[in-house]
C-alpha atoms as a PDB file:
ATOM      1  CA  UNK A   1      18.105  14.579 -73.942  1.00  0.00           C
ATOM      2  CA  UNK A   2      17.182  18.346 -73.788  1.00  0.00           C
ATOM      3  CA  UNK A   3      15.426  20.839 -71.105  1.00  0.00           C
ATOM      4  CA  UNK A   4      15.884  24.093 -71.715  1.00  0.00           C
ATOM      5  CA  UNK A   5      16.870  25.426 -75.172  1.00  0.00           C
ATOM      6  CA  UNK A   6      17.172  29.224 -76.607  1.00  0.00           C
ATOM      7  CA  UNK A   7      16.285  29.977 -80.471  1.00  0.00           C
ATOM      8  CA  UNK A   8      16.680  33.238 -81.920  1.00  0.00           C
ATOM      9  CA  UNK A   9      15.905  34.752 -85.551  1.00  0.00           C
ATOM     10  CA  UNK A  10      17.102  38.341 -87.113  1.00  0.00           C
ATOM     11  CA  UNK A  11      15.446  40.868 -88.844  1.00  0.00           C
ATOM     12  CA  UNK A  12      16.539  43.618 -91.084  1.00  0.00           C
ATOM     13  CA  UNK A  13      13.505  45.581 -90.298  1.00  0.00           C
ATOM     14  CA  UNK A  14      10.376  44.433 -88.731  1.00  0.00           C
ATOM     15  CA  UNK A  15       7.287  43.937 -90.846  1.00  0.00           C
ATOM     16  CA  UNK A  16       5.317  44.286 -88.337  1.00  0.00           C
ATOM     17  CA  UNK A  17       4.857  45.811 -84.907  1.00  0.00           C
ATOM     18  CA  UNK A  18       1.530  45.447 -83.815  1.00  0.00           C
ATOM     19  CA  UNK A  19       3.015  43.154 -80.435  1.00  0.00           C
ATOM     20  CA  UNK A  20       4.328  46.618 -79.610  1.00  0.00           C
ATOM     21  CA  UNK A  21       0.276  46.923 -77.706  1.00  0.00           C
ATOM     22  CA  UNK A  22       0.517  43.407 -75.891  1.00  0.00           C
ATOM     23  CA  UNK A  23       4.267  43.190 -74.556  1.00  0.00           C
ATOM     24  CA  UNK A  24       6.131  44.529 -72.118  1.00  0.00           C
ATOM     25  CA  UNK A  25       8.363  47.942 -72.798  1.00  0.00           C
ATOM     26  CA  UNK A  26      11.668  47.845 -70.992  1.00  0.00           C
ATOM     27  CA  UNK A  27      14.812  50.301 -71.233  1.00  0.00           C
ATOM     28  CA  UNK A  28      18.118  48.458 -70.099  1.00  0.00           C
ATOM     29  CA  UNK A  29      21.684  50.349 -70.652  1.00  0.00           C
ATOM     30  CA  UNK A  30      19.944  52.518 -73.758  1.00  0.00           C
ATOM     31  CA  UNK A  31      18.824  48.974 -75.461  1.00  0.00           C
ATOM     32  CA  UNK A  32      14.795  48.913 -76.375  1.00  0.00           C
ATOM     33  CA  UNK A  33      13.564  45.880 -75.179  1.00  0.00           C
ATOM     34  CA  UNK A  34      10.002  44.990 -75.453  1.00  0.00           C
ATOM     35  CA  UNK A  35       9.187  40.959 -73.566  1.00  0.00           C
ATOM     36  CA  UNK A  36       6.346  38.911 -73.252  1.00  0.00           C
ATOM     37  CA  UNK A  37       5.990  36.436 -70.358  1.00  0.00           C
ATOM     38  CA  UNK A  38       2.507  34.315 -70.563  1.00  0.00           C
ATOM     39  CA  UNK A  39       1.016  33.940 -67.504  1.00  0.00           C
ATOM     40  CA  UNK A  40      -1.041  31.270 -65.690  1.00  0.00           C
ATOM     41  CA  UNK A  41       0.123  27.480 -64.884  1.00  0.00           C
ATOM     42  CA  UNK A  42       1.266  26.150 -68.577  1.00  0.00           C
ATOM     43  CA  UNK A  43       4.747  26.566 -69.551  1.00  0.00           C
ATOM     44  CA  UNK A  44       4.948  28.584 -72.594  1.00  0.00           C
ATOM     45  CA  UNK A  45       8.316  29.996 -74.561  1.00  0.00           C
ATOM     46  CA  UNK A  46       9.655  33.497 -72.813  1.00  0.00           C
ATOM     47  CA  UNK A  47       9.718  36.296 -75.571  1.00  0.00           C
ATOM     48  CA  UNK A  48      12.292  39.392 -76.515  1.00  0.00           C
ATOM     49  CA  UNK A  49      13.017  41.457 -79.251  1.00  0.00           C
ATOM     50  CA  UNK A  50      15.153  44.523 -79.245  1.00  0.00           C
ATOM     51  CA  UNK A  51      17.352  46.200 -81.473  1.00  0.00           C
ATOM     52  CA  UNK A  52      21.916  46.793 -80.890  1.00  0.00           C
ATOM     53  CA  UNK A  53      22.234  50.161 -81.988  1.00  0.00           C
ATOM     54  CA  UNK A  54      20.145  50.446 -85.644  1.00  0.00           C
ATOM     55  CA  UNK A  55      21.449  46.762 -86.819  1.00  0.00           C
ATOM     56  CA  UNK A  56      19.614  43.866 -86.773  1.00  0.00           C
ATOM     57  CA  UNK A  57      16.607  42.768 -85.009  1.00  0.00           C
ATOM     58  CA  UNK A  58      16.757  39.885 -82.413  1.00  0.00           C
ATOM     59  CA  UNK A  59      13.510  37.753 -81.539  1.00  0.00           C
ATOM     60  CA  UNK A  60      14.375  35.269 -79.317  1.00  0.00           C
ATOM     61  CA  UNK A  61      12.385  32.187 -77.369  1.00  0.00           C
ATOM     62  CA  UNK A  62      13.019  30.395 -74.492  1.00  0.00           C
ATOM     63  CA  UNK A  63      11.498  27.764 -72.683  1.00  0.00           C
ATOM     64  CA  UNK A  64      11.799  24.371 -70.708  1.00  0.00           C
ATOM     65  CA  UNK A  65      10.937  21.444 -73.621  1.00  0.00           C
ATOM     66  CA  UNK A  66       9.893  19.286 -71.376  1.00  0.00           C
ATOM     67  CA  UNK A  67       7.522  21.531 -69.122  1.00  0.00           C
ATOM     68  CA  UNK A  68       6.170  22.888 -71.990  1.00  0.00           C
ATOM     69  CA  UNK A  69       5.615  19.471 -73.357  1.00  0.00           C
ATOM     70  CA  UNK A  70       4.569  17.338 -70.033  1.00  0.00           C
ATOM     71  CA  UNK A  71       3.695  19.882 -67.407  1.00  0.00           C
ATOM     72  CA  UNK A  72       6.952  18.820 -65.923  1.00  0.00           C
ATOM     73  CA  UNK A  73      10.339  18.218 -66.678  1.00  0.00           C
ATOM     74  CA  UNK A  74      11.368  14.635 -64.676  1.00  0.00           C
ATOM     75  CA  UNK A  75      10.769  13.394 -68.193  1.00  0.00           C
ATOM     76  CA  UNK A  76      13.195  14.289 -71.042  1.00  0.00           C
ATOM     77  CA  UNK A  77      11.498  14.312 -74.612  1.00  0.00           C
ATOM     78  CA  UNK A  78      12.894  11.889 -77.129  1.00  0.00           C
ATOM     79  CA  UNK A  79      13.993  13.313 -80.639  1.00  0.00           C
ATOM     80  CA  UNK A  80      10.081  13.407 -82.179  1.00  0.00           C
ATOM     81  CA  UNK A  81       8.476  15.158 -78.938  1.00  0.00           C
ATOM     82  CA  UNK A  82      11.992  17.749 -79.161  1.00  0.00           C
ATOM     83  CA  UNK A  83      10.890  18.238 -82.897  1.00  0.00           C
ATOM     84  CA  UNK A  84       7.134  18.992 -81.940  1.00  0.00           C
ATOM     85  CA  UNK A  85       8.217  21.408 -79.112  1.00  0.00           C
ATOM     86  CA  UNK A  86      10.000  23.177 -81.588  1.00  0.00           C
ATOM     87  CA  UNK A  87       7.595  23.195 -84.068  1.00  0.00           C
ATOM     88  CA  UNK A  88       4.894  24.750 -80.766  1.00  0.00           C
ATOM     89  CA  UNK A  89       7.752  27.528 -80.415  1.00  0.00           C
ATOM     90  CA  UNK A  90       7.804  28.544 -84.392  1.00  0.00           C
ATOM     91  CA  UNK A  91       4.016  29.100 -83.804  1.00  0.00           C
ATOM     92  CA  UNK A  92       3.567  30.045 -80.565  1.00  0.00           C
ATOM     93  CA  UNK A  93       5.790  32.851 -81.235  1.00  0.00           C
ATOM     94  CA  UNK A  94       4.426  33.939 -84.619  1.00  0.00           C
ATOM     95  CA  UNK A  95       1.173  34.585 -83.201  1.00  0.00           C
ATOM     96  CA  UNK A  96       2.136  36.539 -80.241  1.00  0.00           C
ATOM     97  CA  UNK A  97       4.779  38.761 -82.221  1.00  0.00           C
ATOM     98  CA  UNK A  98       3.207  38.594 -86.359  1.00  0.00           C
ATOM     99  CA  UNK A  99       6.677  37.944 -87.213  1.00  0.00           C
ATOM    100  CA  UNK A 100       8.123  35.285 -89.240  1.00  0.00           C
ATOM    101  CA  UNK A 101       9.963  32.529 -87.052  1.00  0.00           C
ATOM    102  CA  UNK A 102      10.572  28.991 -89.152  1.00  0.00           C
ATOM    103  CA  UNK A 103      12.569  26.841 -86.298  1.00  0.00           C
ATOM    104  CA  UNK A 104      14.607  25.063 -88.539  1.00  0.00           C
ATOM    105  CA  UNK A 105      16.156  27.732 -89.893  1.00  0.00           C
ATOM    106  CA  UNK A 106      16.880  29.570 -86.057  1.00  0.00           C
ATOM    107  CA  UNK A 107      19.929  29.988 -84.665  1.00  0.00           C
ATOM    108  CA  UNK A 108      20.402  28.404 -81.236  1.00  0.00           C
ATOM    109  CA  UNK A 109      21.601  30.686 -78.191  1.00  0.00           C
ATOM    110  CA  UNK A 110      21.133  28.544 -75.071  1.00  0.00           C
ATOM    111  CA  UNK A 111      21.273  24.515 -74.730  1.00  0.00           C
ATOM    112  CA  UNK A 112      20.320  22.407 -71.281  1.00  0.00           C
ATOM    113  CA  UNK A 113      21.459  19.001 -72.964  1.00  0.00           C
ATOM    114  CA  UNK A 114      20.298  16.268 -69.700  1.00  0.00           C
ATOM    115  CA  UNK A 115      20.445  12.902 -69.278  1.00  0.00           C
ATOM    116  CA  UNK A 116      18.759  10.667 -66.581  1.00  0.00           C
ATOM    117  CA  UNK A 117      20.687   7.470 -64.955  1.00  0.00           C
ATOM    118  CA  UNK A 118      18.162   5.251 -63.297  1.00  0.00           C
ATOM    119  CA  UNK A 119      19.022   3.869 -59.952  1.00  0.00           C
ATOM    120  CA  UNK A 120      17.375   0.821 -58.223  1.00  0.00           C
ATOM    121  CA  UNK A 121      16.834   3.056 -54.860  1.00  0.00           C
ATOM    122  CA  UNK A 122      16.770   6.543 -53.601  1.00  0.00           C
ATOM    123  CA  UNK A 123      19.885   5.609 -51.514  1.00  0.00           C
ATOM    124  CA  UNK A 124      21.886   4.395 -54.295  1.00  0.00           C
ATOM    125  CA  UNK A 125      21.452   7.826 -55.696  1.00  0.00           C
ATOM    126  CA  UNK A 126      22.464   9.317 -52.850  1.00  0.00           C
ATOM    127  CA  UNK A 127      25.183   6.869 -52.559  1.00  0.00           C
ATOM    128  CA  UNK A 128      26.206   8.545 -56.051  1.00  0.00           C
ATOM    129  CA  UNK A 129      25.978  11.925 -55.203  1.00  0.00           C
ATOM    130  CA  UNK A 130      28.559  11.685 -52.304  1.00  0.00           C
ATOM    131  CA  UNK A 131      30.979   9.699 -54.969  1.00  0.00           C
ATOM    132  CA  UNK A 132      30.692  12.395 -57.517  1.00  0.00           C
ATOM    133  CA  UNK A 133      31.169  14.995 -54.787  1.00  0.00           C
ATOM    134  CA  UNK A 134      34.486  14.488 -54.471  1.00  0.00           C
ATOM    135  CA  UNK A 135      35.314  14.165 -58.620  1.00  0.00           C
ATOM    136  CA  UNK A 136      36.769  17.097 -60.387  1.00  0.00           C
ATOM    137  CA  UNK A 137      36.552  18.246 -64.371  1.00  0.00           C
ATOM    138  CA  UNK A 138      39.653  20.490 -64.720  1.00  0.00           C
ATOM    139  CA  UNK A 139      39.335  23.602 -65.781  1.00  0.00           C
ATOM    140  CA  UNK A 140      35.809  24.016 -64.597  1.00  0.00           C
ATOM    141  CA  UNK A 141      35.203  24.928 -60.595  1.00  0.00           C
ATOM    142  CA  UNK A 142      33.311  22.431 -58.341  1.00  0.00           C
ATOM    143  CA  UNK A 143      30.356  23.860 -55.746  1.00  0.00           C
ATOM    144  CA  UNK A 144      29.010  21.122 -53.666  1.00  0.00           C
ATOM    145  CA  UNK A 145      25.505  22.764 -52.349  1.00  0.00           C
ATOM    146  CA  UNK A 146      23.521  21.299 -49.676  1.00  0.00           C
ATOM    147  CA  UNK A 147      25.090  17.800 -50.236  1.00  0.00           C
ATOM    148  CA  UNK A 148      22.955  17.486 -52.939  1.00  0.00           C
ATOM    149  CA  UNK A 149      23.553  19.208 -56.215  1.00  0.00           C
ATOM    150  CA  UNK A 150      26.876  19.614 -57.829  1.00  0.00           C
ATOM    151  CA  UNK A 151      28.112  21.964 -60.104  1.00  0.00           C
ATOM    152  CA  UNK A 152      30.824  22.432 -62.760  1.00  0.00           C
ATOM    153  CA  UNK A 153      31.442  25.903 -63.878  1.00  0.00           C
ATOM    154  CA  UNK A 154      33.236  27.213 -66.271  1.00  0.00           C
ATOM    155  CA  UNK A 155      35.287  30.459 -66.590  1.00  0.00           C
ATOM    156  CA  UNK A 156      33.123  33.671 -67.191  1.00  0.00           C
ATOM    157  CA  UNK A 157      30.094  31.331 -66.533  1.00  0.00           C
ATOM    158  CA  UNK A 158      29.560  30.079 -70.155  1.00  0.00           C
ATOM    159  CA  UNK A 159      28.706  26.478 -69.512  1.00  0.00           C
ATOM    160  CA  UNK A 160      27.908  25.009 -66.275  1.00  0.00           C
ATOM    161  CA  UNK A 161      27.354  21.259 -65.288  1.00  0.00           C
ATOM    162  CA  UNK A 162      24.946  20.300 -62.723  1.00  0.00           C
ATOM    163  CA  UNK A 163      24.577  16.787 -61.381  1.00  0.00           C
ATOM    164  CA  UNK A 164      21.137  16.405 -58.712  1.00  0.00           C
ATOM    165  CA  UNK A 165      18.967  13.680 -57.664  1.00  0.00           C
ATOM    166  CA  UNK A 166      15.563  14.523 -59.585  1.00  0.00           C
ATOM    167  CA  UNK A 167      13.117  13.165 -56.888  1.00  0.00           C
ATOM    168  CA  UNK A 168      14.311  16.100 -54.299  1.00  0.00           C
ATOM    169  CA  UNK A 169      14.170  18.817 -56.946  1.00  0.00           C
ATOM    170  CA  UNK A 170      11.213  17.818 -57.531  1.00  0.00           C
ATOM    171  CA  UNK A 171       9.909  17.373 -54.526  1.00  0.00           C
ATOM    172  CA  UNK A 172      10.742  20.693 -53.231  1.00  0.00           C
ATOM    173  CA  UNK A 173       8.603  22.585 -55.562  1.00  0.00           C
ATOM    174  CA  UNK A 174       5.325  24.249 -53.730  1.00  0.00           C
ATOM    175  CA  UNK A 175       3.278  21.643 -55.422  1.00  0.00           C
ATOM    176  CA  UNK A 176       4.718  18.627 -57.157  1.00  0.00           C
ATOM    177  CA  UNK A 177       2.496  16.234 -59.330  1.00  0.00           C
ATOM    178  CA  UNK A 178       2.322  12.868 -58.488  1.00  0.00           C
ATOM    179  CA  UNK A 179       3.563  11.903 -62.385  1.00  0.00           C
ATOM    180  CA  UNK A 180       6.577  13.832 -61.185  1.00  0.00           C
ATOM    181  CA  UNK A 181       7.267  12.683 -58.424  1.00  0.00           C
ATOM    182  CA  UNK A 182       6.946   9.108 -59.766  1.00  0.00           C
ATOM    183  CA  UNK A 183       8.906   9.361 -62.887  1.00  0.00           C
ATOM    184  CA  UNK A 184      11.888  11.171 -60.520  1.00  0.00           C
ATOM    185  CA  UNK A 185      12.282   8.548 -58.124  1.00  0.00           C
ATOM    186  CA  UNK A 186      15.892   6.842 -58.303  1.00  0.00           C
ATOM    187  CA  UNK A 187      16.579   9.059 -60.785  1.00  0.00           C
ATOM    188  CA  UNK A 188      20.265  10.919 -60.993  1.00  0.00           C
ATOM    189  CA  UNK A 189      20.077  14.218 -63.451  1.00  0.00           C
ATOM    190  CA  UNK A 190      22.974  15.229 -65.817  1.00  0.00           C
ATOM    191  CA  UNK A 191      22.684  18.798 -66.880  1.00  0.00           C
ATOM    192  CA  UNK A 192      25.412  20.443 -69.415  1.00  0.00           C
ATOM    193  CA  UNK A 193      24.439  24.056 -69.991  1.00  0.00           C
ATOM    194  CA  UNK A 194      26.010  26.088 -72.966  1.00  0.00           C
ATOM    195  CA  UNK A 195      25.111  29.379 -71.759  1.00  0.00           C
ATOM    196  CA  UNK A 196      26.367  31.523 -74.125  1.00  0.00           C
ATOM    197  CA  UNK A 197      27.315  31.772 -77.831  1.00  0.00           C
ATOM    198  CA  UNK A 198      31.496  31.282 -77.289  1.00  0.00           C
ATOM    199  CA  UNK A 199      30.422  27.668 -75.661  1.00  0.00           C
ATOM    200  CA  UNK A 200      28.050  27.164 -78.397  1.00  0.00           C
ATOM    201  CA  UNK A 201      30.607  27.738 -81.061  1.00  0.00           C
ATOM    202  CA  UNK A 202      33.617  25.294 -79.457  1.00  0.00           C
ATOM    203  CA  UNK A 203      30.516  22.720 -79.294  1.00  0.00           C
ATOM    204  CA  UNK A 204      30.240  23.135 -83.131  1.00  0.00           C
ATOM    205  CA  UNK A 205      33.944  23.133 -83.594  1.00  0.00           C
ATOM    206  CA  UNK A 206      34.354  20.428 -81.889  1.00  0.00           C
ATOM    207  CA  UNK A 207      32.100  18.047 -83.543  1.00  0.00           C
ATOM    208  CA  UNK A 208      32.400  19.561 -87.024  1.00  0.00           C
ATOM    209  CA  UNK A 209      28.959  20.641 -87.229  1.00  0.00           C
ATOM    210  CA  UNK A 210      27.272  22.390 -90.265  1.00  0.00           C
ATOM    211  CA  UNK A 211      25.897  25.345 -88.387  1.00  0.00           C
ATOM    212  CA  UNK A 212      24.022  26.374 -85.197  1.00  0.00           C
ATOM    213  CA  UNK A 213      20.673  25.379 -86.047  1.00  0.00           C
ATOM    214  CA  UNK A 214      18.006  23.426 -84.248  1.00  0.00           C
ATOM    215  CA  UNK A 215      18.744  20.541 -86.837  1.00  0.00           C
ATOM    216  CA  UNK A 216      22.673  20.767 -86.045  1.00  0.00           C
ATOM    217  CA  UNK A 217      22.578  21.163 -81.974  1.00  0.00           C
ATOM    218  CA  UNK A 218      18.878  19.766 -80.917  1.00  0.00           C
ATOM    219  CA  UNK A 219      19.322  16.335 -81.434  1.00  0.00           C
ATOM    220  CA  UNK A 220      19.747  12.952 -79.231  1.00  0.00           C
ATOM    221  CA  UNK A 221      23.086  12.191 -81.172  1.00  0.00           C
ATOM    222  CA  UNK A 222      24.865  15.515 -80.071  1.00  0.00           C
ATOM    223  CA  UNK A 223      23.318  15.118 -76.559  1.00  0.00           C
ATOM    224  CA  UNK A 224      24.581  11.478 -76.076  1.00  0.00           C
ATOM    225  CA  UNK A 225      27.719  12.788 -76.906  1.00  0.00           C
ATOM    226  CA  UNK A 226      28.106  15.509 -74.785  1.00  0.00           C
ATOM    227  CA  UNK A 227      26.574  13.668 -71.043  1.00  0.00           C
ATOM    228  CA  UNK A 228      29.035  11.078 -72.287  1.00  0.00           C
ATOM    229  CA  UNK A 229      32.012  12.687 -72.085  1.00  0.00           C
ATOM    230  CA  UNK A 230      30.469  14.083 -68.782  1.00  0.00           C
ATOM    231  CA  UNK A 231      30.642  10.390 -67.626  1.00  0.00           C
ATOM    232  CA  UNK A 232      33.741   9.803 -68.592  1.00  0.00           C
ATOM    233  CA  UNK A 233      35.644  12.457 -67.479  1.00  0.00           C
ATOM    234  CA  UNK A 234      34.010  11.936 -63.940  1.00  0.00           C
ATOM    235  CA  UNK A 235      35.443   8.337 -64.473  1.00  0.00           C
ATOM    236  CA  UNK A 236      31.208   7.449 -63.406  1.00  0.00           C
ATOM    237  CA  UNK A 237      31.394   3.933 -65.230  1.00  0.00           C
ATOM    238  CA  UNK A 238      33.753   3.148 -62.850  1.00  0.00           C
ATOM    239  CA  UNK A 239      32.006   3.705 -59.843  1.00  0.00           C
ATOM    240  CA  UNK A 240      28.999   2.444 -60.616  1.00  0.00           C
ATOM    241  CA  UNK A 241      30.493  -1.111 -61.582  1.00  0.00           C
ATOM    242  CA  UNK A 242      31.655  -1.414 -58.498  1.00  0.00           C
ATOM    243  CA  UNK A 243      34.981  -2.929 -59.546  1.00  0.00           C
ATOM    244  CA  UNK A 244      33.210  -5.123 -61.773  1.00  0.00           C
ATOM    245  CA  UNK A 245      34.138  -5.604 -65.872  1.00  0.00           C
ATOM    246  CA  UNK A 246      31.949  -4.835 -68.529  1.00  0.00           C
ATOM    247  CA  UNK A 247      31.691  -8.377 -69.281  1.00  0.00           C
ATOM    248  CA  UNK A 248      30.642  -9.084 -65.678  1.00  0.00           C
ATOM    249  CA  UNK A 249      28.286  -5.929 -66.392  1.00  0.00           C
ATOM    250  CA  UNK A 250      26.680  -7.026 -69.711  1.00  0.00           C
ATOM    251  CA  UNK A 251      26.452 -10.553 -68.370  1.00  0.00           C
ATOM    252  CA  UNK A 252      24.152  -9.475 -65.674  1.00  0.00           C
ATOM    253  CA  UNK A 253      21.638  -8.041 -68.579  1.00  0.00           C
ATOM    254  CA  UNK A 254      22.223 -10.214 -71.793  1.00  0.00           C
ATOM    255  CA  UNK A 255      23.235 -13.541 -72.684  1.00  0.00           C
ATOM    256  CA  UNK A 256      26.742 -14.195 -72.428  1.00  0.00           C
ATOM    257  CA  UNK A 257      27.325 -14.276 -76.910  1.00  0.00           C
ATOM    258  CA  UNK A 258      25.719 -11.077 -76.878  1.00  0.00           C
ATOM    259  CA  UNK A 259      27.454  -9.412 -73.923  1.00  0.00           C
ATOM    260  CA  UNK A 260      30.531 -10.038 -75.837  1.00  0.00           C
ATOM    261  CA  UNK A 261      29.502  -8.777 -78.773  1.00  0.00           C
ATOM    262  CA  UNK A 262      28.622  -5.343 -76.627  1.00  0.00           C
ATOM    263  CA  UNK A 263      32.063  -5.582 -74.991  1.00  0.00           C
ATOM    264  CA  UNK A 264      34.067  -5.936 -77.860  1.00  0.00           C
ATOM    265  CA  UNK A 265      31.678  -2.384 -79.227  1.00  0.00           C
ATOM    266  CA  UNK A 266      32.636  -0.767 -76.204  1.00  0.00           C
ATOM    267  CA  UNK A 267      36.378  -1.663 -77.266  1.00  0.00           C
ATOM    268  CA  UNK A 268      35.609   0.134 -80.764  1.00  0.00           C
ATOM    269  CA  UNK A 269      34.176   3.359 -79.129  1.00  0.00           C
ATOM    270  CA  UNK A 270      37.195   3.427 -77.123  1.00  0.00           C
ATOM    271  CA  UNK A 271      40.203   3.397 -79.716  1.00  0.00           C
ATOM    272  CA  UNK A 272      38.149   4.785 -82.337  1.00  0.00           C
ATOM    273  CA  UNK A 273      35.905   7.499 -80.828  1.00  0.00           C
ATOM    274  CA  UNK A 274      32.275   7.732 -80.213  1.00  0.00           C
ATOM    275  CA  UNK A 275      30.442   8.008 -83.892  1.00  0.00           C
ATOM    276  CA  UNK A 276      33.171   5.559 -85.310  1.00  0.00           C
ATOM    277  CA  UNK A 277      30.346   3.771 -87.567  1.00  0.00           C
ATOM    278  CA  UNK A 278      30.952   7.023 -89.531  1.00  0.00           C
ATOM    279  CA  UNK A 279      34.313   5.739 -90.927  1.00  0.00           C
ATOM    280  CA  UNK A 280      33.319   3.284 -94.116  1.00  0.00           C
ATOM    281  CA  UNK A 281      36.920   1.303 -93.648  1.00  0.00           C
ATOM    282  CA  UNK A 282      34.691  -0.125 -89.887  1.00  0.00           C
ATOM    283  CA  UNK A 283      31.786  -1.580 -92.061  1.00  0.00           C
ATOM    284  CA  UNK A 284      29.958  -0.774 -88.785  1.00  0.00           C
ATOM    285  CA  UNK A 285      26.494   0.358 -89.981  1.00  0.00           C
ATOM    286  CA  UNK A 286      24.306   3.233 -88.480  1.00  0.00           C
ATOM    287  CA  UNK A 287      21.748   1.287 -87.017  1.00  0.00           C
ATOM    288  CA  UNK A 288      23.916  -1.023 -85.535  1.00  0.00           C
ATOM    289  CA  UNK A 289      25.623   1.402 -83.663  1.00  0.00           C
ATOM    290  CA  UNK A 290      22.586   2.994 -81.880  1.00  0.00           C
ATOM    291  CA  UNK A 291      21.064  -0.047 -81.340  1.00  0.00           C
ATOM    292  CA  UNK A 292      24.324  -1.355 -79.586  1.00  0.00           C
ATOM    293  CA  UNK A 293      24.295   2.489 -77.699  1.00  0.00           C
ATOM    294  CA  UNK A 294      21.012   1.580 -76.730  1.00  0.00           C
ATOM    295  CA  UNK A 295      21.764  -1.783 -75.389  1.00  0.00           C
ATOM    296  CA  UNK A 296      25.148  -0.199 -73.553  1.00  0.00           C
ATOM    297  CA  UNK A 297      22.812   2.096 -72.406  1.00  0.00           C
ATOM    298  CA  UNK A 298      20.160  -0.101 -70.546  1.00  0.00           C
ATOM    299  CA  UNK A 299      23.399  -1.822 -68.667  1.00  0.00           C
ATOM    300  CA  UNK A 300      24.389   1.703 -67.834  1.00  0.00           C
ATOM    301  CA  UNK A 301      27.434   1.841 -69.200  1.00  0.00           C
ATOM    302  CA  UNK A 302      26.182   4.467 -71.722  1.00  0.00           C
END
C-alpha cells in the first residue's frame, strides 16, 4: 500500500524554539535550515524546518512506514498499521521539535504508493521482470538497470515508477533479516512515487479529492487505484495469464458460479471505471465491491 510518505505543517511564527539546541544548523542558497536525523538502527521520521524569505514556517517529516513500523519494509502496512505510523510521526515529531503537528490535518509532500504481486517462484519473477522490460508508459522514460529494476520517469523527475524483485533488494543490504528475506521471496514490487507537489496536485485532480491530507492521499483505496492503472497500462494482466481468460483464471481459484460472478465484476470495472459502486443507478454496494477487489485480487488479476 504505502512506503515512504512526506507530511508537512506551517507556521505563522514558531512558539517555540528550544529544538534550535538539539538539531542540526544548515545554510543552503540563503535558506535557514535547521534538521534532525535520529541515529542508531530504528527507523525514525527525518526532520526540517526552515523559513522562504519571512513567510511561513515549514516542519516537515519523512520516513519509510513500513521500516519504521516492522524494522523492514518487504511488508507493506495495511490501512490501521498506515494510521498508527502516522499517528508515531504526529508525536514523534512534537517531542523532538515542541511544536504542534496533528497528522490529520498535514499536508502531504511526498507519496511511495507500492504494491506486492506474489509469484509461485523466484524464476517466475524473474520471468516477469524480462516481460516488463521491454513495456513502455508513454510519456514517462524507461531505464532498465542491471536487468533487474525498472524505472518510469517522468519529465522534470516528479513521479517515478519502479518495478524490482523484493528478495534481491533485499538481499543486497549489508545485513538482511531473515523475516525479510522470507516475506520477499517471489515477491515482484510496484513503486509509484509522487515526488513533488505538481504530481501531487494532478493525483488530486484526477480523482476529485477533497484536499491533500493524510485522510485524502494515505489510504488503500487511492493506492489500489493508482498500482492499478500501473498494471494496466503495462498491459501486466495479460502476461501473467498466459493467454488464458479470466474465467479460465477465476476458475483455477473459485468455484465455477462464483468465478462468474467475479468475471462479470471485472466487466463492470471495465465500462464503468474503477470505484463504479459509487454511482447509486449500479445498486453495487461498498462492501461488495472490495470484497470482490479482494477476491480479483487473490487470482491476481487485481
Amino acid at each position: 500500500m504505502l512506503d515512504t510518505v512526506g507530511i508537512k505543517h506551517f507556521y505563522q511564527s514558531l512558539v517555540c524554539n528550544d529544538f534550535k539546541k538539539h538539531w542540526r544548523f544548515l545554510l543552503d542558497n540563503g535558506k535557514k535550515t535547521w534538521v534532525f536525523n535520529a541515529k542508531g538502527s530504528k527507523t525514525l521520521p527525518n526532520l526540517s524546518l526552515f523559513q522562504r524569505g519571512n513567510s511561513l514556517w515549514h516542519l516537515t517529516a519523512q520516513v519509510s512506514l513500513p521500516k519504521m513500523l516492522f524494522g523492514h519494509n518487504a511488508r507493506l502496512p495495511n490501512q490501521s498499521e498506515v494510521l498508527e505510523g502516522l499517528k508515531m510521526i504526529s508525536e514523534y515529531v512534537e517531542e523532538k521539535s515542541g511544536l504542534p503537528f496533528d497528522y490529520e490535518a498535514a499536508s502531504v509532500y511526498l507519496i511511495h504508493y507500492a504494491k506486492d504481486i506474489c509469484f509461485d517462484t523466484e524464476s517466475e519473477v524473474w520471468k516477469m521482470v524480462e516481460k516488463l522490460s521491454k513495456r513502455r508508459i508513454k510519456p514517462l522514460r524507461k531505464n532498465f538497470y542491471e536487468d533487474s529494476t525498472i524505472y518510469f520517469t517522468a519529465k522534470g523527475k516528479t513521479r517515478q515508477i519502479r518495478i524490482y524483485p523484493k528478495l534481491q533488494e533485499v538481499l543486497s543490504r549489508k545485513y538482511p533479516s531473515a523475516e525479510a528475506s522470507k516475506m520477499a521471496k517471489a515477491v515482484l514490487r510496484f513503486e509509484n512515487s509522487l515526488l513533488k507537489k505538481s504530481s501531487i496536485d494532478s493525483l488530486i485532480k484526477k480523482y476529485e479529492l477533497s484536499d491533500n491530507t493524510p485522510g485524502s492521499l494515505l489510504t488503500e483505496n487511492i493506492s489500489d487505484l493508482v498500482i492499478s492503472e500501473i498494471l494496466k497500462n503495462l498491459n501486466f494482466f495479460e502476461l501473467i495469464s498466459g493467454g488464458k481468460t479470466n474465467l479460465d483464471i477465476l476458475k483455477e481459484h473459485f468455484p465455477t458460479r462464483k468465478a462468474m460472478n467475479l468475471c462479470g465484476f471485472l466487466q463492470m470495472v471495465a465500462e464503468n471505471g474503477e470505484g463504479f459502486y459509487k454511482d447509486e443507478s449500479h445498486g453495487f454496494s461498498r462492501d461488495s465491491y472490495f470484497r470482490d477487489v479482494k477476491d480479483c485480487r487473490k487470482a491476481k488479476l487485481w
